[in-house]
PDB file of N, CA and C in Angstrom:
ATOM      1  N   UNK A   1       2.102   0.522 -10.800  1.00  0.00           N
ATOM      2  CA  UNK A   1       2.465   1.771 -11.440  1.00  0.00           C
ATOM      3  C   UNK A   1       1.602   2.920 -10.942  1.00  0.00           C
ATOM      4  N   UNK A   2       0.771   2.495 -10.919  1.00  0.00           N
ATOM      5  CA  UNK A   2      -0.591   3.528  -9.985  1.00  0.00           C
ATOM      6  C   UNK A   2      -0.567   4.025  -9.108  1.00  0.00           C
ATOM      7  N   UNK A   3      -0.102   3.483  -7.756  1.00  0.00           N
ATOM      8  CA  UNK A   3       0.473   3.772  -6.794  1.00  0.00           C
ATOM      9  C   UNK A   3       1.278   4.592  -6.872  1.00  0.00           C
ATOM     10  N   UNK A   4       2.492   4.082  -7.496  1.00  0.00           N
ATOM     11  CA  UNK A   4       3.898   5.239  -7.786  1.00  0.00           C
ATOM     12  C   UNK A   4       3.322   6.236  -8.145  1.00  0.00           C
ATOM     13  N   UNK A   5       2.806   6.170  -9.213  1.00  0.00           N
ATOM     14  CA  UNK A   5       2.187   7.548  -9.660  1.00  0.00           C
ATOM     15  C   UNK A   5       1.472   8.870  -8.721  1.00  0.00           C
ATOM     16  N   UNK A   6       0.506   8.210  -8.212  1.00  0.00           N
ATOM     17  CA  UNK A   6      -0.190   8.903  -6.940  1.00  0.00           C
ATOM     18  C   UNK A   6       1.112   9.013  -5.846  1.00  0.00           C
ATOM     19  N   UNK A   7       1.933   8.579  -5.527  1.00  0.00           N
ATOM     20  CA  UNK A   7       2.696   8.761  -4.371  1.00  0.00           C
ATOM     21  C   UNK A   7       3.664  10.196  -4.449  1.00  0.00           C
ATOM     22  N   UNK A   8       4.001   9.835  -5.928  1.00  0.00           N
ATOM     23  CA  UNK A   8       4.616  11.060  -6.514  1.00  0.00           C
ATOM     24  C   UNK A   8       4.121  12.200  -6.675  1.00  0.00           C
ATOM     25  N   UNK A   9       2.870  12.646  -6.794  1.00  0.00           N
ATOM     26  CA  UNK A   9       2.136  13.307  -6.921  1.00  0.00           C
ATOM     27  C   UNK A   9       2.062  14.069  -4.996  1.00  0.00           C
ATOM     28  N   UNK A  10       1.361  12.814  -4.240  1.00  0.00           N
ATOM     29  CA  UNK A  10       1.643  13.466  -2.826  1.00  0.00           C
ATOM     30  C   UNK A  10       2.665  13.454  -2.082  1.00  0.00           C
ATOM     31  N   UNK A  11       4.042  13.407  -2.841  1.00  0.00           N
ATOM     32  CA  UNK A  11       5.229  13.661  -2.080  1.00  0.00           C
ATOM     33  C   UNK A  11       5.491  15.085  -2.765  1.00  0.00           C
ATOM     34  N   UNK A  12       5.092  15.617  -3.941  1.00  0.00           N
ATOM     35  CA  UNK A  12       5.287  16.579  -4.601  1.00  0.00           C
ATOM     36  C   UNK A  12       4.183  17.393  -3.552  1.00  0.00           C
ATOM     37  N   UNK A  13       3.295  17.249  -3.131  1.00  0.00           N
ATOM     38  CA  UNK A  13       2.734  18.450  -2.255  1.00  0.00           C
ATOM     39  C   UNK A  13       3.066  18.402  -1.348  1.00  0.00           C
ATOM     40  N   UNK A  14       2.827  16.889  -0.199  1.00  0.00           N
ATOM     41  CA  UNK A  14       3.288  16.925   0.901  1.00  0.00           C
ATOM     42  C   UNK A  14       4.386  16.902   1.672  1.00  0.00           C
ATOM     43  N   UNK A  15       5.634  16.781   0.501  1.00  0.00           N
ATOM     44  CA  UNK A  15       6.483  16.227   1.525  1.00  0.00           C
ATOM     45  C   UNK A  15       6.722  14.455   1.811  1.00  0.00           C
ATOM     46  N   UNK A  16       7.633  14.389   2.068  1.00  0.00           N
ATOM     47  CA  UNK A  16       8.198  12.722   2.146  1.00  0.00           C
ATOM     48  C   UNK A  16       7.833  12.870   3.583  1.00  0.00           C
ATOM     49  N   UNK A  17       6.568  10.970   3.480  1.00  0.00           N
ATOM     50  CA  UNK A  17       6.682  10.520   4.741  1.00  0.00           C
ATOM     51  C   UNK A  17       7.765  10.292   5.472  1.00  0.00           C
ATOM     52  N   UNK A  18       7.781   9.464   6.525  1.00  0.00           N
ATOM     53  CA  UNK A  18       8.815   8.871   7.146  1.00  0.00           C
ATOM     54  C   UNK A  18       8.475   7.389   7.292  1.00  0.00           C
ATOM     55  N   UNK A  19       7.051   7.353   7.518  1.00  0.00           N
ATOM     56  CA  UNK A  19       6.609   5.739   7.394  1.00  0.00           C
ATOM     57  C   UNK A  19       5.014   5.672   6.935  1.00  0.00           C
ATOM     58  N   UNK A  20       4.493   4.679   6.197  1.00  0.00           N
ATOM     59  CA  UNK A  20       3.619   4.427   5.315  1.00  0.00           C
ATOM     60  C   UNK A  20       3.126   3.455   5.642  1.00  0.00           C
ATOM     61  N   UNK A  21       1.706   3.472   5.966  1.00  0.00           N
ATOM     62  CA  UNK A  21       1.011   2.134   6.664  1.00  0.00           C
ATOM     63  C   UNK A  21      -0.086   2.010   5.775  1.00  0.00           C
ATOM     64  N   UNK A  22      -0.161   0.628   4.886  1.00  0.00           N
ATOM     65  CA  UNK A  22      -1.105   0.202   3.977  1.00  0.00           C
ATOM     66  C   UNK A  22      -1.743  -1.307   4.395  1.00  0.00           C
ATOM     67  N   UNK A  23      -2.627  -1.617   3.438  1.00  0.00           N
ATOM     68  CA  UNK A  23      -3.552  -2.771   3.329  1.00  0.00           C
ATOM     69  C   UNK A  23      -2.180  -3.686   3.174  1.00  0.00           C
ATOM     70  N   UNK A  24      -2.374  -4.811   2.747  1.00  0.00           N
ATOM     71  CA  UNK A  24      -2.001  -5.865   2.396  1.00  0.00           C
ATOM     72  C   UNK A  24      -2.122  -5.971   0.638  1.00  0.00           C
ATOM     73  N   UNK A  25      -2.509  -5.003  -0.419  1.00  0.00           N
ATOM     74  CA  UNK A  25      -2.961  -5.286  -1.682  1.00  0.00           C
ATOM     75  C   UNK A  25      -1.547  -5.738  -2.249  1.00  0.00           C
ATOM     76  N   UNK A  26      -2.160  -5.970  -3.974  1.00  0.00           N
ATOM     77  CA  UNK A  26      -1.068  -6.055  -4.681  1.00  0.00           C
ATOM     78  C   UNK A  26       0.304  -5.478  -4.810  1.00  0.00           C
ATOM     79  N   UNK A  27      -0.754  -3.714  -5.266  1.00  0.00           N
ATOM     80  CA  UNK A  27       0.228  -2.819  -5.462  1.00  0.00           C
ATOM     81  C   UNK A  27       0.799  -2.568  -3.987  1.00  0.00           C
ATOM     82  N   UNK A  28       0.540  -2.541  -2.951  1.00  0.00           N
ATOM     83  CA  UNK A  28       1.541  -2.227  -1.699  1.00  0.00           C
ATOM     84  C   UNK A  28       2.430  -3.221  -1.224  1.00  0.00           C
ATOM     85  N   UNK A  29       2.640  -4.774  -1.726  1.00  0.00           N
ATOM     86  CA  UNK A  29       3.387  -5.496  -1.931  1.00  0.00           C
ATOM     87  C   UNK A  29       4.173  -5.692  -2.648  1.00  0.00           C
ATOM     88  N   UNK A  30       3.846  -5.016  -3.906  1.00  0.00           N
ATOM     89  CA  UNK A  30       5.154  -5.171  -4.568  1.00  0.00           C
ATOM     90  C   UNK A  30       6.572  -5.242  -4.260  1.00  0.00           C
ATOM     91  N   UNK A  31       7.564  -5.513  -5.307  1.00  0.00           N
ATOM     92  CA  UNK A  31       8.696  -5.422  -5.313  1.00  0.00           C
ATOM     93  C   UNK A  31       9.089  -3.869  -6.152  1.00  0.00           C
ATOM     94  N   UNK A  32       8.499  -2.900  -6.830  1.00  0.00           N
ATOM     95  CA  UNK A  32       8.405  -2.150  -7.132  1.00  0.00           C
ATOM     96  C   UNK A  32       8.252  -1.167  -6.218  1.00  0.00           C
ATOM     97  N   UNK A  33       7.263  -1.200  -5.645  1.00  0.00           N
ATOM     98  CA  UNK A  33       6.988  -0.462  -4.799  1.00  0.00           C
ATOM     99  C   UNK A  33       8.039  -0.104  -3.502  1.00  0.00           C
ATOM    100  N   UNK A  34       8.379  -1.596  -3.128  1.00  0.00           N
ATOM    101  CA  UNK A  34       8.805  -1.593  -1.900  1.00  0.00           C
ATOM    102  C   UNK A  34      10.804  -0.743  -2.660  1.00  0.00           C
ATOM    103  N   UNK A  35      10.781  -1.222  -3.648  1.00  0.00           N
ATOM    104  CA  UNK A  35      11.972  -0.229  -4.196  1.00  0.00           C
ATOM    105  C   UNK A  35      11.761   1.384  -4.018  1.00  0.00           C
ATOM    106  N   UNK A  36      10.868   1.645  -4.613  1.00  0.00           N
ATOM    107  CA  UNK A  36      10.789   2.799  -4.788  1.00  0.00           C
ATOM    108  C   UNK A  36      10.481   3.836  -3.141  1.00  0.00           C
ATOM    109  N   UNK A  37       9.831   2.941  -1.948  1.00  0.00           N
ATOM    110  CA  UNK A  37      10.091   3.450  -1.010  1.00  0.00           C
ATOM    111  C   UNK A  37      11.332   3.276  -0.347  1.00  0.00           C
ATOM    112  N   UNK A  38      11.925   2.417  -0.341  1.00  0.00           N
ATOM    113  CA  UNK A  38      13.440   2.725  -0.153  1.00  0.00           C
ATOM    114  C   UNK A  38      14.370   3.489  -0.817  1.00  0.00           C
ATOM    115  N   UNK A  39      13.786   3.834  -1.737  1.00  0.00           N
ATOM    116  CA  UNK A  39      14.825   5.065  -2.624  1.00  0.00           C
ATOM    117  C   UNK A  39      14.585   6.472  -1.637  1.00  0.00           C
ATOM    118  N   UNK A  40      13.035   6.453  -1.256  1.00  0.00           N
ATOM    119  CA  UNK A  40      12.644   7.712  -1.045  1.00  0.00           C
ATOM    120  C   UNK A  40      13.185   7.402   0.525  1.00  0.00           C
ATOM    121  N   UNK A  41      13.649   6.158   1.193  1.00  0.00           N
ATOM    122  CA  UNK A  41      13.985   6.256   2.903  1.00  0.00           C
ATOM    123  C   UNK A  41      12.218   6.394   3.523  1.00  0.00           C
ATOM    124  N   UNK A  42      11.508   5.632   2.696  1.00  0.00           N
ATOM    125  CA  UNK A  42      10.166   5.441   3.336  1.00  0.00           C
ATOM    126  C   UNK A  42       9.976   4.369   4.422  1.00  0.00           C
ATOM    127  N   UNK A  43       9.734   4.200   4.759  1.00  0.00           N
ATOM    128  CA  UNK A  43       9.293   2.643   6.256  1.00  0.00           C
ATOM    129  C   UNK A  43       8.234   2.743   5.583  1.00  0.00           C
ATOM    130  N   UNK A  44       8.119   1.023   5.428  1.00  0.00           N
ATOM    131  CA  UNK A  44       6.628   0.595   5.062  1.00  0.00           C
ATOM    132  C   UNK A  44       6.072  -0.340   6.367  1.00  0.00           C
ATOM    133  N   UNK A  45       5.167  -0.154   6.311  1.00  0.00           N
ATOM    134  CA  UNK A  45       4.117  -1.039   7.470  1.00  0.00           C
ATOM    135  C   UNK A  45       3.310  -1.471   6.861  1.00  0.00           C
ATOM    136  N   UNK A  46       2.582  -2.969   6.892  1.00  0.00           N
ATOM    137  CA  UNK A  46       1.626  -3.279   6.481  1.00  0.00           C
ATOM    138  C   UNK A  46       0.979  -3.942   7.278  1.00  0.00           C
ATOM    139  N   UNK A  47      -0.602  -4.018   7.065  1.00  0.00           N
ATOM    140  CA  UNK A  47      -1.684  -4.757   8.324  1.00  0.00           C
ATOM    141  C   UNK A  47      -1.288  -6.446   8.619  1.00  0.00           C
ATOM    142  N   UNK A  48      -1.611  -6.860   9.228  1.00  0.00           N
ATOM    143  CA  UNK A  48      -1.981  -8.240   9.304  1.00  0.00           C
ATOM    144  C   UNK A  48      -2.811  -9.254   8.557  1.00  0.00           C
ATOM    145  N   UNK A  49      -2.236  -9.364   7.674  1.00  0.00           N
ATOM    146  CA  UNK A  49      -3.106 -10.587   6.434  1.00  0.00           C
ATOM    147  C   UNK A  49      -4.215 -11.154   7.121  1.00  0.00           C
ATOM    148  N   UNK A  50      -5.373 -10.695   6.250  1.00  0.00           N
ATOM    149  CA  UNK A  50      -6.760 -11.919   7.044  1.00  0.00           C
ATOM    150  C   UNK A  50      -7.091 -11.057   8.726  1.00  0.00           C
ATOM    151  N   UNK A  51      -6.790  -9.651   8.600  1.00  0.00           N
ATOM    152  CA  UNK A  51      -7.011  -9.715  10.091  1.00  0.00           C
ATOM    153  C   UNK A  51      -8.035  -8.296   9.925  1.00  0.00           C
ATOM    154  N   UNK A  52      -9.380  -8.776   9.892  1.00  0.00           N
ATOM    155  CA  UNK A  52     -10.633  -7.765   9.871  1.00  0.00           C
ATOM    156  C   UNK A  52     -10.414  -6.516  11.047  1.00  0.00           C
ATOM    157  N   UNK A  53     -10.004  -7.182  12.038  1.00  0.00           N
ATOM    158  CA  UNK A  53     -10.216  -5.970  13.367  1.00  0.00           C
ATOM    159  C   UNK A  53      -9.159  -4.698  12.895  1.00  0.00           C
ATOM    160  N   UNK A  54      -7.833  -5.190  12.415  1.00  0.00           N
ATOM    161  CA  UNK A  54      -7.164  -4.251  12.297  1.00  0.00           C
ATOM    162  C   UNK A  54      -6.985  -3.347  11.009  1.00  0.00           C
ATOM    163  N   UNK A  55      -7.626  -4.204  10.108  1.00  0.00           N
ATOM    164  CA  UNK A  55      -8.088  -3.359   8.898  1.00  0.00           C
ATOM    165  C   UNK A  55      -9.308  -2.165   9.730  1.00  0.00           C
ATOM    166  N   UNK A  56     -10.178  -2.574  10.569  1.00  0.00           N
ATOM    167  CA  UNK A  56     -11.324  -1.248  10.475  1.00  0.00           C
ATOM    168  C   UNK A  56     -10.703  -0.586  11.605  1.00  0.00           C
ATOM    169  N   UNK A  57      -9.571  -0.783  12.003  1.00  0.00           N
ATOM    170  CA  UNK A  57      -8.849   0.386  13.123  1.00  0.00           C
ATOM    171  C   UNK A  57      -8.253   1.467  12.131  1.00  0.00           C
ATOM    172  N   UNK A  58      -7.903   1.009  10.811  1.00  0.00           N
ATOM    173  CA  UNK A  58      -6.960   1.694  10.126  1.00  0.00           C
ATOM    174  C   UNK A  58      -8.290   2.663   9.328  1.00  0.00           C
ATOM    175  N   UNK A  59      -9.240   1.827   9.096  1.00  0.00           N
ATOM    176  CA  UNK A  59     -10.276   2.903   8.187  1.00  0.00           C
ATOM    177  C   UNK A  59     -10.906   3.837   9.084  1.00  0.00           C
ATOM    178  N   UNK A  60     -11.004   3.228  10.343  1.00  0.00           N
ATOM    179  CA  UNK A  60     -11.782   3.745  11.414  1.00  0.00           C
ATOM    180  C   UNK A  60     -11.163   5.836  11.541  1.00  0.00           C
ATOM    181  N   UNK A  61      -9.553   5.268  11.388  1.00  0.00           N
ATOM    182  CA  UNK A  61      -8.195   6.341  11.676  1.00  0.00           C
ATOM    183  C   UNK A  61      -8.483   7.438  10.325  1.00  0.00           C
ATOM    184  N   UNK A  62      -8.442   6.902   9.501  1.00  0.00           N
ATOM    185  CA  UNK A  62      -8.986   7.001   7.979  1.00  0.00           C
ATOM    186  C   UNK A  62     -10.396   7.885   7.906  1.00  0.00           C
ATOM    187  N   UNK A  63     -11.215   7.236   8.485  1.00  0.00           N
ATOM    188  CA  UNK A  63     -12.946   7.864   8.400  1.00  0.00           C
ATOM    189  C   UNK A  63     -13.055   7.123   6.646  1.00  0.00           C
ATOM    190  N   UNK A  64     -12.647   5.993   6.643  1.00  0.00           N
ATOM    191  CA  UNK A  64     -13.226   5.610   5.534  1.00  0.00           C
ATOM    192  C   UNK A  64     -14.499   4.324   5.740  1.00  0.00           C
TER     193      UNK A  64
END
């Protein structure tokens, strides 16, 4: 629900992605989720389960 919430929030400023590249978590797996980006015509991408290198390419991209 958290997610949605925040997404809504930055589609209300930014604008609808076109594609969305997340972790592997709960909330970005959902079945909720993955609804609600197909409502919006979102592409979801997600990392490689268990795969360290490409998680710190994404934070690296990030500066997190």
């Amino acid at each position: 629900k958290h997610v949605i919430k925040h997404m809504c929030a930055a589609i209300a400023a930014l604008g609808v992605p076109q594609e969305l590249k997340t972790d592997n978590g709960p909330a970005y797996v959902s079945q909720r989720f993955a609804r609600y980006c197909a409502l919006w015509g979102i592409r979801r991408t997600t990392g490689i389960p268990h795969s360290p290198m490409r998680q710190a390419i994404v934070e690296r991209a990030h500066s997190t």
